[in-house]
C-alpha atoms as a PDB file:
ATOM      1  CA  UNK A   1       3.122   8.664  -7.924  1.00  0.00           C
ATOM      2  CA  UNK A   2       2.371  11.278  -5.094  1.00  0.00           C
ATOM      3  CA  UNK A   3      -0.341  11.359  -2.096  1.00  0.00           C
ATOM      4  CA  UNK A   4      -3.603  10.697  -3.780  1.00  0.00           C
ATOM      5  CA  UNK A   5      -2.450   7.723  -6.440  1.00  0.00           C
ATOM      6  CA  UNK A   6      -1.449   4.033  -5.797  1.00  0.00           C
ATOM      7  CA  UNK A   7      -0.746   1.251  -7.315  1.00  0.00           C
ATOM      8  CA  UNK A   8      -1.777  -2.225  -5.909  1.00  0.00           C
ATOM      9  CA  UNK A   9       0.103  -5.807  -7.524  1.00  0.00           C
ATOM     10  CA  UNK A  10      -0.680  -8.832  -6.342  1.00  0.00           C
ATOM     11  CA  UNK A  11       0.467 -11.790  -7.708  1.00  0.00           C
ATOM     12  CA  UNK A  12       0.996 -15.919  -6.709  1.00  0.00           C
ATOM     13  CA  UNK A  13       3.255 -18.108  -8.342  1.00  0.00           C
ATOM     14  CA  UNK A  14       4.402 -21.987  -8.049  1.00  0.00           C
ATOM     15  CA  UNK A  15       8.000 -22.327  -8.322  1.00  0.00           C
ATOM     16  CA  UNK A  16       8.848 -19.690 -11.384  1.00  0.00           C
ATOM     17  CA  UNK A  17       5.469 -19.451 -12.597  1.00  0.00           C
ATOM     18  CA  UNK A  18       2.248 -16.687 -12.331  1.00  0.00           C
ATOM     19  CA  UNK A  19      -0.465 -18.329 -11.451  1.00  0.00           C
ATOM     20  CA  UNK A  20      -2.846 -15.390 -11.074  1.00  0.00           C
ATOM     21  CA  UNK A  21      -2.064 -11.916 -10.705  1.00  0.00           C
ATOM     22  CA  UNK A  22      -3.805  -7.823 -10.135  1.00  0.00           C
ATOM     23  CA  UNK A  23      -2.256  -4.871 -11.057  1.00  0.00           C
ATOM     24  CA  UNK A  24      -4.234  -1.609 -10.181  1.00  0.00           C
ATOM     25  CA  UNK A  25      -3.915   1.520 -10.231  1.00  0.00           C
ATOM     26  CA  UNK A  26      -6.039   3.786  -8.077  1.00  0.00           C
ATOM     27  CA  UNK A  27      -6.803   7.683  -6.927  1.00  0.00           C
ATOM     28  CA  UNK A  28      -8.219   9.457  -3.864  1.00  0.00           C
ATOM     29  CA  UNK A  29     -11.188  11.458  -4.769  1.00  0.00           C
ATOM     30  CA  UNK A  30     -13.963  12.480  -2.393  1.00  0.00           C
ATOM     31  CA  UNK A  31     -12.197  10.208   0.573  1.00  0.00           C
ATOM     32  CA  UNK A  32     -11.785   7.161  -0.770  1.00  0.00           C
ATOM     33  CA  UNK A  33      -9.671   4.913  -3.426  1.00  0.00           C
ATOM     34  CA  UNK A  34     -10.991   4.563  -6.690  1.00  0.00           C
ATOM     35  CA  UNK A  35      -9.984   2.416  -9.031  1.00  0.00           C
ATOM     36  CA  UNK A  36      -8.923   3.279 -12.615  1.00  0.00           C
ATOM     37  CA  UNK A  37      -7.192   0.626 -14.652  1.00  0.00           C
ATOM     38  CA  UNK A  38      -6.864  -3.091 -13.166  1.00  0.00           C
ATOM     39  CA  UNK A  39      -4.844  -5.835 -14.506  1.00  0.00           C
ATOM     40  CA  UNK A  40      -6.290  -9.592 -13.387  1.00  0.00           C
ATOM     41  CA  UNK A  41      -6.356 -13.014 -14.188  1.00  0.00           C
ATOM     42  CA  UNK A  42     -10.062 -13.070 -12.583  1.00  0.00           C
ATOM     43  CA  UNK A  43     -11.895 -14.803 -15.615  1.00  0.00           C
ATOM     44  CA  UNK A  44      -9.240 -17.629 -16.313  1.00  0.00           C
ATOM     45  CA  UNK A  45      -7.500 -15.213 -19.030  1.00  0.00           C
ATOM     46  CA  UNK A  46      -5.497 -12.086 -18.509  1.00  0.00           C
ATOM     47  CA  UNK A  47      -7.216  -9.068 -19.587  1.00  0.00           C
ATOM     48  CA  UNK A  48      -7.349  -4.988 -18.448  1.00  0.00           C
ATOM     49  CA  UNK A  49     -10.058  -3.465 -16.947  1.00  0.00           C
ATOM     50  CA  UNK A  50     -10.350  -0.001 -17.969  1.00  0.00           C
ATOM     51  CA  UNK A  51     -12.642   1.312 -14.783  1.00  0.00           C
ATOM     52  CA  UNK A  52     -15.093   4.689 -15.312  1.00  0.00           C
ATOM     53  CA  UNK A  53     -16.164   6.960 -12.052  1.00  0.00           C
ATOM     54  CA  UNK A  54     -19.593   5.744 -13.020  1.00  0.00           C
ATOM     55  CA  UNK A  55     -18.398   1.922 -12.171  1.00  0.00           C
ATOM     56  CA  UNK A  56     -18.892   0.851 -15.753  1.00  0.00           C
ATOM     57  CA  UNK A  57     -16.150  -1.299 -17.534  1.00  0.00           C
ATOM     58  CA  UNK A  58     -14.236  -1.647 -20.395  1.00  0.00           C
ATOM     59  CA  UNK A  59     -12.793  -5.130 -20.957  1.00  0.00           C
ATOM     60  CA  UNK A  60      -9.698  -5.344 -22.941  1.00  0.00           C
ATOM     61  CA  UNK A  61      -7.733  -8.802 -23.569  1.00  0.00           C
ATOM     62  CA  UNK A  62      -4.685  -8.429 -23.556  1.00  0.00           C
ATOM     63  CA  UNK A  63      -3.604 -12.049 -26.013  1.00  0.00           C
ATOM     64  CA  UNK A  64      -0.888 -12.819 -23.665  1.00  0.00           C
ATOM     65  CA  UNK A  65      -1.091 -16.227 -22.666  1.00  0.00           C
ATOM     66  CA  UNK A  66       1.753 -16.387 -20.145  1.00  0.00           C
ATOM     67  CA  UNK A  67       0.554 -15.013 -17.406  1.00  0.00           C
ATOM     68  CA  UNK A  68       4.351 -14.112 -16.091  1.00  0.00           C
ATOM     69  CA  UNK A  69       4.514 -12.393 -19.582  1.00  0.00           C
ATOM     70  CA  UNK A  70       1.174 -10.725 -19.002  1.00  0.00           C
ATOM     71  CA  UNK A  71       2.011  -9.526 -15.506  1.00  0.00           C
ATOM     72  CA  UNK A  72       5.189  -7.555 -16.572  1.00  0.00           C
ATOM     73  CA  UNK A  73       3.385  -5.936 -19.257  1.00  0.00           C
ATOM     74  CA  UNK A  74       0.624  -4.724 -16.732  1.00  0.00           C
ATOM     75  CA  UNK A  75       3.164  -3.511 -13.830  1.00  0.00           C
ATOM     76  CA  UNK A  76       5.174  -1.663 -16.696  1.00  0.00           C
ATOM     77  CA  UNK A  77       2.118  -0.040 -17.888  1.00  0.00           C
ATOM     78  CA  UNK A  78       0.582   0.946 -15.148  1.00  0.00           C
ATOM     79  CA  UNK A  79       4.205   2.415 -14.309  1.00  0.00           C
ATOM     80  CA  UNK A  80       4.201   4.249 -17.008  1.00  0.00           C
ATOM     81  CA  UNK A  81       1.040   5.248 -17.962  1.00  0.00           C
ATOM     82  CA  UNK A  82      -0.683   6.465 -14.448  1.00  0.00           C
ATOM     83  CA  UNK A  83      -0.718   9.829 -15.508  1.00  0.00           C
ATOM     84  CA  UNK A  84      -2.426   9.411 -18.658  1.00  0.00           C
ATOM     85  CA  UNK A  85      -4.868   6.886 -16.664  1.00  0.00           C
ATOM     86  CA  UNK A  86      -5.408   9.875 -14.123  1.00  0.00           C
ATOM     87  CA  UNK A  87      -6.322  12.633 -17.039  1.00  0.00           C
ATOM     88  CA  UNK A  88      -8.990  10.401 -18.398  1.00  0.00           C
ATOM     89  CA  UNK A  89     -10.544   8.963 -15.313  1.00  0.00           C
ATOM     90  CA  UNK A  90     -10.968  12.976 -14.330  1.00  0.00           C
ATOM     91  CA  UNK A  91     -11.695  13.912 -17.342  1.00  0.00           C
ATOM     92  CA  UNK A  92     -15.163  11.223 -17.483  1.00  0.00           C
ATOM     93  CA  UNK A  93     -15.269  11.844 -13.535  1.00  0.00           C
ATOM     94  CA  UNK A  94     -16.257  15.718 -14.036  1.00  0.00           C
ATOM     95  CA  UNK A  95     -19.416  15.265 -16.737  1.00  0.00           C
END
């Protein structure tokens, strides 16, 4: 990732097991952090948030019910899928 993208994972766990987690990924535009993709555990399921420069949302679930299972899969997705996050969050953020 360079200058103007993060990534943002937070997670809490009792002994060996996630009990909630966020995975985002963000970009700088126009001075501040946007996000563009966020993993969470907000609704009492684990599910992606894919975020538009508009603020609208698209929920996906993911059908993982481990959450530790869940939580990998988001931190190696957002790993390796930024880029591809990036293109179509600046794609939608120049109409």
């Amino acid at each position: 990732m360079s200058d103007t993208d993060r990534k943002r994972h937070v997670h809490t766990r009792i002994d060996k097991t996630i009990t909630d987690f966020v995975v985002q990924y963000e970009i700088f535009i126009n001075n501040k952090w946007c996000p563009v993709v966020r993993y969470d555990t907000a609704h009492g399921y684990a599910h992606k948030d894919i975020i538009h420069p508009d603020g609208s949302k698209e929920k996906v679930i993911l059908g993982i019910y481990s959450y530790n299972e869940a939580l990998t899969f988001a931190d190696m997705d957002v790993n390796q899928n930024w880029e591809i996050y990036k293109l179509r969050y600046l794609r939608r953020f120049k109409r």
